[in-house]
N, C-alpha and C. Protein backbone atom coordinates (compact mmCIF):
# COMPACT_ATOMS: atom_id res chain seq x y z
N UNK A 1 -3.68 51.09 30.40
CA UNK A 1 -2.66 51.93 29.81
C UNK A 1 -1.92 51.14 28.74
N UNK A 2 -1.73 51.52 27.50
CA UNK A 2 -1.19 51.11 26.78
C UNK A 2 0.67 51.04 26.94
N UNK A 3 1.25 50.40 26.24
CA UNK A 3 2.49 49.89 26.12
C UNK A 3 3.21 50.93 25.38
N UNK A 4 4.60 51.62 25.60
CA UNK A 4 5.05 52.37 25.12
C UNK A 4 5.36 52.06 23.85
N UNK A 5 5.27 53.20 22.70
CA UNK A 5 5.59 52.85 21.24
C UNK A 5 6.32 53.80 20.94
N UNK A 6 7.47 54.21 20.27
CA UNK A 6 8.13 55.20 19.78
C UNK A 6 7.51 55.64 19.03
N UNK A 7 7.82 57.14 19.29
CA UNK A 7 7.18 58.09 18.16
C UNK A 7 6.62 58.23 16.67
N UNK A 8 8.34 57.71 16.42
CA UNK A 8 8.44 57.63 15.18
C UNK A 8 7.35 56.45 14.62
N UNK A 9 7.28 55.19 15.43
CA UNK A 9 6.68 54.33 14.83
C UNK A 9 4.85 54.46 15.15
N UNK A 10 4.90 55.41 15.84
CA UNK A 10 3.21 55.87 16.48
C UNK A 10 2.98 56.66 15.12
N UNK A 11 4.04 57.91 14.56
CA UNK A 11 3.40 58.41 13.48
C UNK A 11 3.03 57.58 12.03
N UNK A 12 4.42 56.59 12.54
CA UNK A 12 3.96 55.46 10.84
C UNK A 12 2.78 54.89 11.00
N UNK A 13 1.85 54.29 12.41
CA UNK A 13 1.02 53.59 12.17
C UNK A 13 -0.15 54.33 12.23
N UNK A 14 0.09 55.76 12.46
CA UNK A 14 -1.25 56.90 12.54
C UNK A 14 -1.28 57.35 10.86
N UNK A 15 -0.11 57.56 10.56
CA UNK A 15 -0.55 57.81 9.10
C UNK A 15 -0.80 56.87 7.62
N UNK A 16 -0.61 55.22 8.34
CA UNK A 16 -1.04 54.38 8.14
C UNK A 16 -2.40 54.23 7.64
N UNK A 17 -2.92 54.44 8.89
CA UNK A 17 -4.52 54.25 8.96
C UNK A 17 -5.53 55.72 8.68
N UNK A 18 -4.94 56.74 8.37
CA UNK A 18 -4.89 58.06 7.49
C UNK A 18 -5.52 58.73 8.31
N UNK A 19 -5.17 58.62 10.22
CA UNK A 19 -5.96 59.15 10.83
C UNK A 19 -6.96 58.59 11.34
N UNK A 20 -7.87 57.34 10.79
CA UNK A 20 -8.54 56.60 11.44
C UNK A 20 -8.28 55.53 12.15
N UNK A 21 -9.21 55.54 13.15
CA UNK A 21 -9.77 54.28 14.13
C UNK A 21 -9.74 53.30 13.06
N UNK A 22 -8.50 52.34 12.82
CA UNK A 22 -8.72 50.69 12.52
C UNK A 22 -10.35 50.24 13.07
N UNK A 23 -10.81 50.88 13.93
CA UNK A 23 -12.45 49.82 14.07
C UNK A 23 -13.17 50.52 13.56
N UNK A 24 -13.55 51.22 14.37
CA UNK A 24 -14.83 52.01 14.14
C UNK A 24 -14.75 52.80 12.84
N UNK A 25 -13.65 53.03 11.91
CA UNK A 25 -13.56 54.21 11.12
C UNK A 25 -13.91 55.18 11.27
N UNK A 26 -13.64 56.23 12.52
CA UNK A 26 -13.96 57.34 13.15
C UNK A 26 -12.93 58.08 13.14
N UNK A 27 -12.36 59.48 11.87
CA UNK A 27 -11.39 60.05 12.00
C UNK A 27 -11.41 60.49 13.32
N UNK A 28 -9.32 60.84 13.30
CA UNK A 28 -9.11 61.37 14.99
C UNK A 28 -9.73 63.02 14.99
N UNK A 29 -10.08 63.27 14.14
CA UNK A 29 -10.59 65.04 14.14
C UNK A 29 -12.04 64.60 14.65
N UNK A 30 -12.67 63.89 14.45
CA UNK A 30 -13.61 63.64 15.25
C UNK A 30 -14.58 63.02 16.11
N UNK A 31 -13.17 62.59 16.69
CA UNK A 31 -13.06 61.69 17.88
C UNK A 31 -13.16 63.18 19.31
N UNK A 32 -13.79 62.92 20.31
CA UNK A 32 -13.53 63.44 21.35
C UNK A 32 -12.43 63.34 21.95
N UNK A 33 -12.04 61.97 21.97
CA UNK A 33 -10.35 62.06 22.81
C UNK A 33 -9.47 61.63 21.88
N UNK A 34 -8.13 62.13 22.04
CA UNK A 34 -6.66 61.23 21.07
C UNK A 34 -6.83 60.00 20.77
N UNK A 35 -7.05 59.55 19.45
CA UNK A 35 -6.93 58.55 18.85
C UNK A 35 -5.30 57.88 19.56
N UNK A 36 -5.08 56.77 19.43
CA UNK A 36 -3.58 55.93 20.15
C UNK A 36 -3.32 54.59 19.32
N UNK A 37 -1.89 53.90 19.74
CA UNK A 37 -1.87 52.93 18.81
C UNK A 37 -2.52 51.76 20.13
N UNK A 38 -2.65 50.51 19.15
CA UNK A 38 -3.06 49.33 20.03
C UNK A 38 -2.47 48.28 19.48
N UNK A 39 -1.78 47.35 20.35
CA UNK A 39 -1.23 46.37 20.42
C UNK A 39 -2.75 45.25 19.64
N UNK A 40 -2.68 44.75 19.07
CA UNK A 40 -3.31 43.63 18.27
C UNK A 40 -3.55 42.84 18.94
N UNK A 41 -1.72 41.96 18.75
CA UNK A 41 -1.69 41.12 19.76
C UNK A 41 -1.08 41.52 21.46
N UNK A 42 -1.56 41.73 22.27
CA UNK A 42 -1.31 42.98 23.30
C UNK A 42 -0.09 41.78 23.94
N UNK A 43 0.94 42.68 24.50
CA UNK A 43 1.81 42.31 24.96
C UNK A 43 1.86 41.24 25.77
N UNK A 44 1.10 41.46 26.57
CA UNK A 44 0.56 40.14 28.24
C UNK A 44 0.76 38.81 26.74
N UNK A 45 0.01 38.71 25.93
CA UNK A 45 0.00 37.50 25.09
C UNK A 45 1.06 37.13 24.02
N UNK A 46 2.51 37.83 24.31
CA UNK A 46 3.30 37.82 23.43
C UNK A 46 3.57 38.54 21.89
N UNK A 47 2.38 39.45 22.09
CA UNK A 47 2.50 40.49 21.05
C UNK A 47 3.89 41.57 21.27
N UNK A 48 4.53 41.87 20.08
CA UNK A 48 5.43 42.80 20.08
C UNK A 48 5.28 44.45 19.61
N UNK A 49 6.40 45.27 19.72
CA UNK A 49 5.96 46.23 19.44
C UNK A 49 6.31 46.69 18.30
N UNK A 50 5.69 45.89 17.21
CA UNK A 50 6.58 46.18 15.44
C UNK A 50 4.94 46.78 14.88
N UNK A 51 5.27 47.40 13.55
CA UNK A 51 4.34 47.70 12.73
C UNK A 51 3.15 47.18 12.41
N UNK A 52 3.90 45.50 12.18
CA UNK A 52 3.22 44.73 11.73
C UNK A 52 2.22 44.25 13.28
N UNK A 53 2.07 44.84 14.44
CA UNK A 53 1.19 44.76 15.43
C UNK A 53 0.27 45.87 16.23
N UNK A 54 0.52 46.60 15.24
CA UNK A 54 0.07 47.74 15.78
C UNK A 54 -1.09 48.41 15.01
N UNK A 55 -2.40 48.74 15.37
CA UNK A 55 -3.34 49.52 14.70
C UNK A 55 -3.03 50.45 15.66
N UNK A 56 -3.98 51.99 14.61
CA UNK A 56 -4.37 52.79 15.20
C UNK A 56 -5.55 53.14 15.40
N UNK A 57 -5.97 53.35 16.95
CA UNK A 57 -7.63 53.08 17.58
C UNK A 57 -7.92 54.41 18.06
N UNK A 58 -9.02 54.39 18.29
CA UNK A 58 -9.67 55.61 19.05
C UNK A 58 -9.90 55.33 20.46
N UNK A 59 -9.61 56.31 21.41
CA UNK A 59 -9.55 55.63 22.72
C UNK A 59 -10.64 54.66 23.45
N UNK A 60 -11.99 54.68 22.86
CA UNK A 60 -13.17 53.76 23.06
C UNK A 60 -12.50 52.65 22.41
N UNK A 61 -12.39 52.56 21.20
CA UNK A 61 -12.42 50.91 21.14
C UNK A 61 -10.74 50.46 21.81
N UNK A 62 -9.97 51.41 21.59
CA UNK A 62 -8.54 50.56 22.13
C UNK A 62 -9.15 49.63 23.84
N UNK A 63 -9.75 50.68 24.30
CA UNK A 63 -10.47 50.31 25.94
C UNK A 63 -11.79 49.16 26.05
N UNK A 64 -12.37 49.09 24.69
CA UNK A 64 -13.13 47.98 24.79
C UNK A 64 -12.25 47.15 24.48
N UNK A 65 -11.57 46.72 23.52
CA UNK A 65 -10.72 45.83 22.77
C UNK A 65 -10.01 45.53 24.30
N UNK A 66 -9.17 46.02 24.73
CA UNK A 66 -8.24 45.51 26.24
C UNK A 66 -7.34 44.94 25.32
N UNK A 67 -6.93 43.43 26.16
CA UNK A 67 -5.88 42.45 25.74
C UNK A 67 -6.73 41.53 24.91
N UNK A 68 -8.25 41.96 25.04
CA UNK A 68 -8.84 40.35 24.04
C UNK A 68 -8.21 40.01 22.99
N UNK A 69 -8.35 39.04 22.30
CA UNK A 69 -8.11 38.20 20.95
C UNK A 69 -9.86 38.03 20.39
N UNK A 70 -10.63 37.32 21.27
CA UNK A 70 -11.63 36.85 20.85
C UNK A 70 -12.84 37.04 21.49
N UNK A 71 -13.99 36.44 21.26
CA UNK A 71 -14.92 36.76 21.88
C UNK A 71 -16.24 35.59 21.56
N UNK A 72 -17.30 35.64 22.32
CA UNK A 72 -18.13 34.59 22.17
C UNK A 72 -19.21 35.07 20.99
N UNK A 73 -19.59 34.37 19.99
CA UNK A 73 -20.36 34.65 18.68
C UNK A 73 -21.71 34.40 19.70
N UNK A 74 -22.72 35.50 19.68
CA UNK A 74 -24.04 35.56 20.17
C UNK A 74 -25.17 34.34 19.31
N UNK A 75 -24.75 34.39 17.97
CA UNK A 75 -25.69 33.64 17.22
C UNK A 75 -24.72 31.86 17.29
N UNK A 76 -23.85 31.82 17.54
CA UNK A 76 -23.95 30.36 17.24
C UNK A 76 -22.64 30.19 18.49
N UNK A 77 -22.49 30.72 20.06
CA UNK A 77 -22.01 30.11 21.02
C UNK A 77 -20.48 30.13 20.98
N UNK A 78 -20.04 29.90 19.71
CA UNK A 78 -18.36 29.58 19.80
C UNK A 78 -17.61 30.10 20.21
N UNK A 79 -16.54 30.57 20.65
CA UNK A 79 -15.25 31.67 20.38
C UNK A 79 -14.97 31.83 19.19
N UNK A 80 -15.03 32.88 18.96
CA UNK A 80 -14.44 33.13 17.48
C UNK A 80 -13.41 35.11 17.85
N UNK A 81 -12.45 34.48 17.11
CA UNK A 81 -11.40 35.85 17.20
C UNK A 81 -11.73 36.71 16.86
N UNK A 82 -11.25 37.87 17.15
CA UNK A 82 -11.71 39.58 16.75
C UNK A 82 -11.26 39.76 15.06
N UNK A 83 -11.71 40.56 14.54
CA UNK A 83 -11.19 41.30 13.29
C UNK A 83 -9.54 41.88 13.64
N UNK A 84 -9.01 41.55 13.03
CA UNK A 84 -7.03 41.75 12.78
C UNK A 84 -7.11 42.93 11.97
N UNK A 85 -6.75 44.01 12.49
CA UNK A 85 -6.71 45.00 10.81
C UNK A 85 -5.63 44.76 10.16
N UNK A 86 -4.84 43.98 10.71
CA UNK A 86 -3.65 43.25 10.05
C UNK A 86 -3.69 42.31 9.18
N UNK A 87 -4.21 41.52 9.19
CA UNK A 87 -4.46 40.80 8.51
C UNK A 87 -6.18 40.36 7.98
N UNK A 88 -6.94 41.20 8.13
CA UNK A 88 -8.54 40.87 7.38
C UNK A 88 -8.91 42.18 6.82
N UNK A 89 -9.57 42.16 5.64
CA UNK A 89 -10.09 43.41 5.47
C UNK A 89 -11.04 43.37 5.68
N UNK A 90 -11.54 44.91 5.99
CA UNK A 90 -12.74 45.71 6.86
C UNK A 90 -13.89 45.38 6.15
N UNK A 91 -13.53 45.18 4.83
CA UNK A 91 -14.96 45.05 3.78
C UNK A 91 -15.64 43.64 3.95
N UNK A 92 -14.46 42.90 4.00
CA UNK A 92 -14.94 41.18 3.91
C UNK A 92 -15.89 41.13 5.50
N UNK A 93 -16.03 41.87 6.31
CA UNK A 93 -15.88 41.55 7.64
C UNK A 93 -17.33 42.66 8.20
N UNK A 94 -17.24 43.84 7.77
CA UNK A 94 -18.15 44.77 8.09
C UNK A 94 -18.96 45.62 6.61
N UNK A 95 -19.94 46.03 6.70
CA UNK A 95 -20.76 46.78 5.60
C UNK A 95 -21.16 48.35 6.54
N UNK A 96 -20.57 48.96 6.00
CA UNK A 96 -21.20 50.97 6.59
C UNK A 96 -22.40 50.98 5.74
N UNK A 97 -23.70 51.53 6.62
CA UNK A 97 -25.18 52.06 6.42
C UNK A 97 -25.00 53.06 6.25
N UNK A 98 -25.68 54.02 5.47
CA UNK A 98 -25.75 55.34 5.35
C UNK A 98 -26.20 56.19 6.71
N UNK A 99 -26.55 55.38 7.50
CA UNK A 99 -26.98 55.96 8.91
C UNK A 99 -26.25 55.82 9.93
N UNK A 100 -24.85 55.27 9.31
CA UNK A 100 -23.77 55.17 10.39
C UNK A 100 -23.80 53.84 10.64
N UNK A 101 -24.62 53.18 10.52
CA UNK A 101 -24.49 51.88 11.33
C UNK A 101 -23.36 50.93 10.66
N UNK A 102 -22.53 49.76 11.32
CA UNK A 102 -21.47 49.11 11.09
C UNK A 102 -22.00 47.45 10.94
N UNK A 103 -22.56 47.13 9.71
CA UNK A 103 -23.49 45.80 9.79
C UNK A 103 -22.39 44.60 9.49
N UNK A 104 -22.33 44.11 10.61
CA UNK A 104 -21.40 42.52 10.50
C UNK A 104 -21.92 41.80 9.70
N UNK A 105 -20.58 41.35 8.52
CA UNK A 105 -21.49 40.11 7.86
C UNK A 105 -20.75 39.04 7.88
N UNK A 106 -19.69 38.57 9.27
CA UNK A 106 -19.27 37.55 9.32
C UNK A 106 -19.00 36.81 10.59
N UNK A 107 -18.96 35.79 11.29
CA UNK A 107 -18.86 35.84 12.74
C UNK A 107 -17.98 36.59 13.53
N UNK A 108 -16.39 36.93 12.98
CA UNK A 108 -15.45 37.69 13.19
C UNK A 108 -15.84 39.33 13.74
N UNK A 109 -17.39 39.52 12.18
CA UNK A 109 -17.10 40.82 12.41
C UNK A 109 -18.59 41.23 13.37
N UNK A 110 -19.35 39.77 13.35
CA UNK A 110 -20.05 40.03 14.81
C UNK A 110 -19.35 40.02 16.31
N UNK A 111 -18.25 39.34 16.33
CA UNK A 111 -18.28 39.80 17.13
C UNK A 111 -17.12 40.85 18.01
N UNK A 112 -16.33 41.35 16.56
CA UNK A 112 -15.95 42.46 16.84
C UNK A 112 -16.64 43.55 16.82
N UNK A 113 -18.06 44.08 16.59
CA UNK A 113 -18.93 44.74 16.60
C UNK A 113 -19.65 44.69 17.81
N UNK A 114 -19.98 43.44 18.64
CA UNK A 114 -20.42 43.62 20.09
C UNK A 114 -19.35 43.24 21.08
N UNK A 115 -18.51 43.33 20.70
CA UNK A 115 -17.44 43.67 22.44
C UNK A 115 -16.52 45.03 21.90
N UNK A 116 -16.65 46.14 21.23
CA UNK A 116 -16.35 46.69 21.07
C UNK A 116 -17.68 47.91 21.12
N UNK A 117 -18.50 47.44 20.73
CA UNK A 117 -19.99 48.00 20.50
C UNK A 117 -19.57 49.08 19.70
N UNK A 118 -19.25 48.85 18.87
CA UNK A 118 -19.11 49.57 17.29
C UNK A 118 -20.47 50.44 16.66
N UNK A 119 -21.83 49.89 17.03
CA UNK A 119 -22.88 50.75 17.05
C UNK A 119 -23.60 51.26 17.84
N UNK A 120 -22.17 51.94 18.69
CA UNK A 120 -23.05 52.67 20.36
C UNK A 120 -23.32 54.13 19.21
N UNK A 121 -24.24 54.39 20.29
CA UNK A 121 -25.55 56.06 19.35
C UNK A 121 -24.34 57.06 19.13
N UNK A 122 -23.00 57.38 20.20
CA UNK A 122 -22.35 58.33 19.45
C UNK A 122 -21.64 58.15 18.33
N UNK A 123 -21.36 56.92 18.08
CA UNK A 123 -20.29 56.27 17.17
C UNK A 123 -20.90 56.20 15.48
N UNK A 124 -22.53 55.58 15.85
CA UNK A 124 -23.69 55.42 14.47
C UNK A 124 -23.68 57.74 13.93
N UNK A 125 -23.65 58.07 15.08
CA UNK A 125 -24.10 59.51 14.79
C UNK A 125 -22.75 60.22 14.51
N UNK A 126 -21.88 59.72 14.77
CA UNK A 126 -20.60 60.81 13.92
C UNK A 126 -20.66 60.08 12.28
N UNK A 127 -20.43 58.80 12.69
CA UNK A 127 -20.50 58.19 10.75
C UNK A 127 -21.30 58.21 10.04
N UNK A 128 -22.60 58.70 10.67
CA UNK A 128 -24.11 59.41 9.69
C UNK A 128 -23.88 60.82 9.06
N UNK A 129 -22.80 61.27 10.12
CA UNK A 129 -23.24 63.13 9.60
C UNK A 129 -21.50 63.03 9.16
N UNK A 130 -20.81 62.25 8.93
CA UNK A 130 -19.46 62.27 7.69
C UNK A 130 -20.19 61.26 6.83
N UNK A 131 -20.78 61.13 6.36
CA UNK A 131 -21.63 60.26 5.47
C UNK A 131 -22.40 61.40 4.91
N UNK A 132 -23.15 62.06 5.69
CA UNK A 132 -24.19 63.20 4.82
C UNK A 132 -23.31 64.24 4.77
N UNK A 133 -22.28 64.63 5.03
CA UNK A 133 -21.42 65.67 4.53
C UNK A 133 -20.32 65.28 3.63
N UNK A 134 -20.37 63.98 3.15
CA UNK A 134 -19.65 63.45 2.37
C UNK A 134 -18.11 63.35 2.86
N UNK A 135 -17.64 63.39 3.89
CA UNK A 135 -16.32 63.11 4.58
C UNK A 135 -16.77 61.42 5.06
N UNK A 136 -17.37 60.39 4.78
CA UNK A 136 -17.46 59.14 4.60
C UNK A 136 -16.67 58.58 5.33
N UNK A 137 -16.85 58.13 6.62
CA UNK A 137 -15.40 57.08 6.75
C UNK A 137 -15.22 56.02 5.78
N UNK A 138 -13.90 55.27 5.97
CA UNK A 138 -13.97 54.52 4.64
C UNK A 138 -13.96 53.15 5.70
């Protein structure tokens, strides 16, 4: 369960992110469940509840994400931290396929892509068919 956020500041960080999932770029219109905000740095770790910590997620990744920070890089063993939508941009970090798919091109954004699993089949198949209908996530 997420951490209470005032309203007011739930709508600044929903219209922030223009409706999308900070990860996945999956508008909340077509998301199955309420998109929500997520603590970044999640509270248990001294994260607060300001702007500047808050994305707005879709209820899959807020629930993969949890309290992590980081995660283990598959190709070279290390810990390496998640993607910040706070501070990294999405471009430096991830590339969108025309088939939906979310191709990591950095350790960050590998391995915010497999502990989030950013290219599970429903997630590749909503950003294929807003891709071929030209509603694109960005």
């Amino acid at each position: 369960m997420s951490e209470y956020v005032p309203a007011a500041l739930c709508r600044l960080v929903r219209e922030r992110a223009n409706q999308c999932c900070e990860y996945c770029q999956i508008h909340e219109d077509d998301a199955f469940l309420p998109h929500e905000p997520d603590h970044v740095i999640a509270v248990r770790h001294g994260g607060e509840t300001l702007e500047s910590n808050l994305a707005w997620t879709c209820f899959v990744c807020n629930r993969a994400k949890g309290s992590d920070l980081s995660s283990v890089d598959n190709v070279t063993g290390q810990i390496v931290r998640l993607f910040n939508r706070r501070s990294d941009l999405w471009n430096d970090h991830f590339r969108m396929e025309p088939d939906g798919r979310m191709l990591p091109q950095t350790e960050i954004g590998r391995v915010t892509e497999f502990l989030f699993k950013l290219n599970r089949a429903e997630a590749r198949e909503i950003r294929r068919t807003l891709t071929n209908s030209r509603r694109k996530p960005k």
